[in-house]
C-alpha atoms as a PDB file:
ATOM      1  CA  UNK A   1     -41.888   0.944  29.887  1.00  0.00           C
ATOM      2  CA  UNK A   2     -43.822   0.837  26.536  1.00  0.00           C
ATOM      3  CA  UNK A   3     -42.317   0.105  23.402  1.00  0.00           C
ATOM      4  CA  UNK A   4     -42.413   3.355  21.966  1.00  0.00           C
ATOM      5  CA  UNK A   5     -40.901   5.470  24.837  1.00  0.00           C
ATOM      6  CA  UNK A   6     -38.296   2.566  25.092  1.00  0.00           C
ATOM      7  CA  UNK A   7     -36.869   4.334  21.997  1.00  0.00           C
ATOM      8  CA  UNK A   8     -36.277   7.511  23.827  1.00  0.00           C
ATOM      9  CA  UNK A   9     -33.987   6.362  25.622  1.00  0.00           C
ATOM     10  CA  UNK A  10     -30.675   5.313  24.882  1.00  0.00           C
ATOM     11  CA  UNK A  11     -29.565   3.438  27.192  1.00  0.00           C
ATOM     12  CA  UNK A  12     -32.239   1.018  27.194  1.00  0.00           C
ATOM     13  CA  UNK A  13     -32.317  -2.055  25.933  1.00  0.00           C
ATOM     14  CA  UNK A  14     -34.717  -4.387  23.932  1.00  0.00           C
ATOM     15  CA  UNK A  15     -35.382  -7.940  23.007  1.00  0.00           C
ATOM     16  CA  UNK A  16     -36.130  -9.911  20.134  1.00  0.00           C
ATOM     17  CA  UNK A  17     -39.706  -8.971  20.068  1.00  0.00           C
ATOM     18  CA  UNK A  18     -39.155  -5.597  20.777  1.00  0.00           C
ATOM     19  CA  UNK A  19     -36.617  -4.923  18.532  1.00  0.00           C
ATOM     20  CA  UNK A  20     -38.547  -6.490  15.905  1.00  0.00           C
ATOM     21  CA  UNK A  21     -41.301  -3.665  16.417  1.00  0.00           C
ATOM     22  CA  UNK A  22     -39.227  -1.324  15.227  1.00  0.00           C
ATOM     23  CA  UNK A  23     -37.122  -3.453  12.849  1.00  0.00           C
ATOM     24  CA  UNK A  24     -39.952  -5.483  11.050  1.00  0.00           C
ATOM     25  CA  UNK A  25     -37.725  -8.869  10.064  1.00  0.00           C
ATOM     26  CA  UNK A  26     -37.177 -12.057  10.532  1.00  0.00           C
ATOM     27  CA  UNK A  27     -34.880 -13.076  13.922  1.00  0.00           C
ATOM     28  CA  UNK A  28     -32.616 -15.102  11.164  1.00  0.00           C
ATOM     29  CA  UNK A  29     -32.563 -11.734   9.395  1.00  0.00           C
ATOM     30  CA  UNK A  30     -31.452  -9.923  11.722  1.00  0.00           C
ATOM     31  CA  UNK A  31     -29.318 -11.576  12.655  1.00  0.00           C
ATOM     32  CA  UNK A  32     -27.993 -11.772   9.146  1.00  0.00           C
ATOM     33  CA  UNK A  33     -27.367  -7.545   9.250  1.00  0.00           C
ATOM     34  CA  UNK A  34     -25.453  -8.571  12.779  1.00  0.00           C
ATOM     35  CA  UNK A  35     -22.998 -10.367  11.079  1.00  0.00           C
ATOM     36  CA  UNK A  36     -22.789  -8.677   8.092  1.00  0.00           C
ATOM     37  CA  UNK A  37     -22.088  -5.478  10.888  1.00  0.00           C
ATOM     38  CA  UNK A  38     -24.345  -3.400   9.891  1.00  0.00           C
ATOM     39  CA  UNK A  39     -26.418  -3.441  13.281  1.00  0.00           C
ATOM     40  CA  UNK A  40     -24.532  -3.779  16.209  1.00  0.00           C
ATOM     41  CA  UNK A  41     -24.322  -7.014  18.157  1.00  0.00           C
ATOM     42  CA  UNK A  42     -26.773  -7.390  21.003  1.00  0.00           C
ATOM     43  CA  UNK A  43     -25.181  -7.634  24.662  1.00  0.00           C
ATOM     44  CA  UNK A  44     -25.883 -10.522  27.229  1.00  0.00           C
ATOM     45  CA  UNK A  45     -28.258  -9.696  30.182  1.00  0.00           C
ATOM     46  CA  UNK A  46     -28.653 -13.000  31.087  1.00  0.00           C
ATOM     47  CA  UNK A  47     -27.078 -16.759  30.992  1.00  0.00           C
ATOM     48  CA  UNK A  48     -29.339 -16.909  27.857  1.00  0.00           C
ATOM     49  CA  UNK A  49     -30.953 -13.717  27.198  1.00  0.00           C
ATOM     50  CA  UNK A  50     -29.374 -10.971  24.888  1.00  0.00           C
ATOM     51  CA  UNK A  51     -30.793  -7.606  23.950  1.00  0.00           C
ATOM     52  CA  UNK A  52     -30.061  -4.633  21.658  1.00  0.00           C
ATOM     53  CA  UNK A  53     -29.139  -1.376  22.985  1.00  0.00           C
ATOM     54  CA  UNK A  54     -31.808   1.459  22.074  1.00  0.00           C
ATOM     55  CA  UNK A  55     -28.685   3.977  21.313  1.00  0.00           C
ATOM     56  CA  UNK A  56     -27.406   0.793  18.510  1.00  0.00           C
ATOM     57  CA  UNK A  57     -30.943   0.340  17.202  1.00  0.00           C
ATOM     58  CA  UNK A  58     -31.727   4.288  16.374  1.00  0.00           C
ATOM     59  CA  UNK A  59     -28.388   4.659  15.133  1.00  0.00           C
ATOM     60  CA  UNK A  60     -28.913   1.871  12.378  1.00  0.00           C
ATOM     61  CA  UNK A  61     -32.148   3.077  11.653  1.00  0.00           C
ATOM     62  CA  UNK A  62     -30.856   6.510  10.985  1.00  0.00           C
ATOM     63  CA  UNK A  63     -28.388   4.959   8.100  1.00  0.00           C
ATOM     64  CA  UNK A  64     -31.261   3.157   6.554  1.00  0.00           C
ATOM     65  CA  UNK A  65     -33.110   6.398   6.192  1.00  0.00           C
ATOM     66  CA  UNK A  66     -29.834   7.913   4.812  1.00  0.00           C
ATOM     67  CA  UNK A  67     -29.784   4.484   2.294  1.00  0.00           C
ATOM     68  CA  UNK A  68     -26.474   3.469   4.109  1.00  0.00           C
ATOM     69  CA  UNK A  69     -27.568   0.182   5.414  1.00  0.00           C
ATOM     70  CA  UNK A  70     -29.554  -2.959   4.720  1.00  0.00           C
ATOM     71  CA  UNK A  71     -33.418  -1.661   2.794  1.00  0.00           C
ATOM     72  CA  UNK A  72     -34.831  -5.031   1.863  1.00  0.00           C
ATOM     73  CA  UNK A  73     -34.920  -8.497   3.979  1.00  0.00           C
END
């Protein structure tokens, strides 16, 4: 699955690297706007691999359009 039809669907997920794509900051920074709750927390798939449900990441990307979340790193 590419990287841009990954964003179609909701129920897929992405890693760092993918996420980053679409979100264009630093890992710390992101994970910054996790704990500050404005983007959801990322779900284990693995012992130590987490990743970022599509539905979570489009949602938060739709408020920053709107101006309700995090503009700047």
């Amino acid at each position: 699955m590419s990287a841009d039809s990954s964003l179609l669907d909701p129920n897929a997920r992405l890693r760092m690297p993918e996420l980053r794509k679409y979100i264009p900051l630093s890992e710390q920074r992101i994970r910054q706007l996790v704990a500050m709750g404005k983007l959801a927390p990322p779900e284990r798939i693995g012992m130590r691999a987490v990743a970022w449900k599509v539905g979570d990441v489009q949602a938060f990307l739709a408020r920053l359009a709107r101006g309700d979340a995090e503009r700047r790193a």
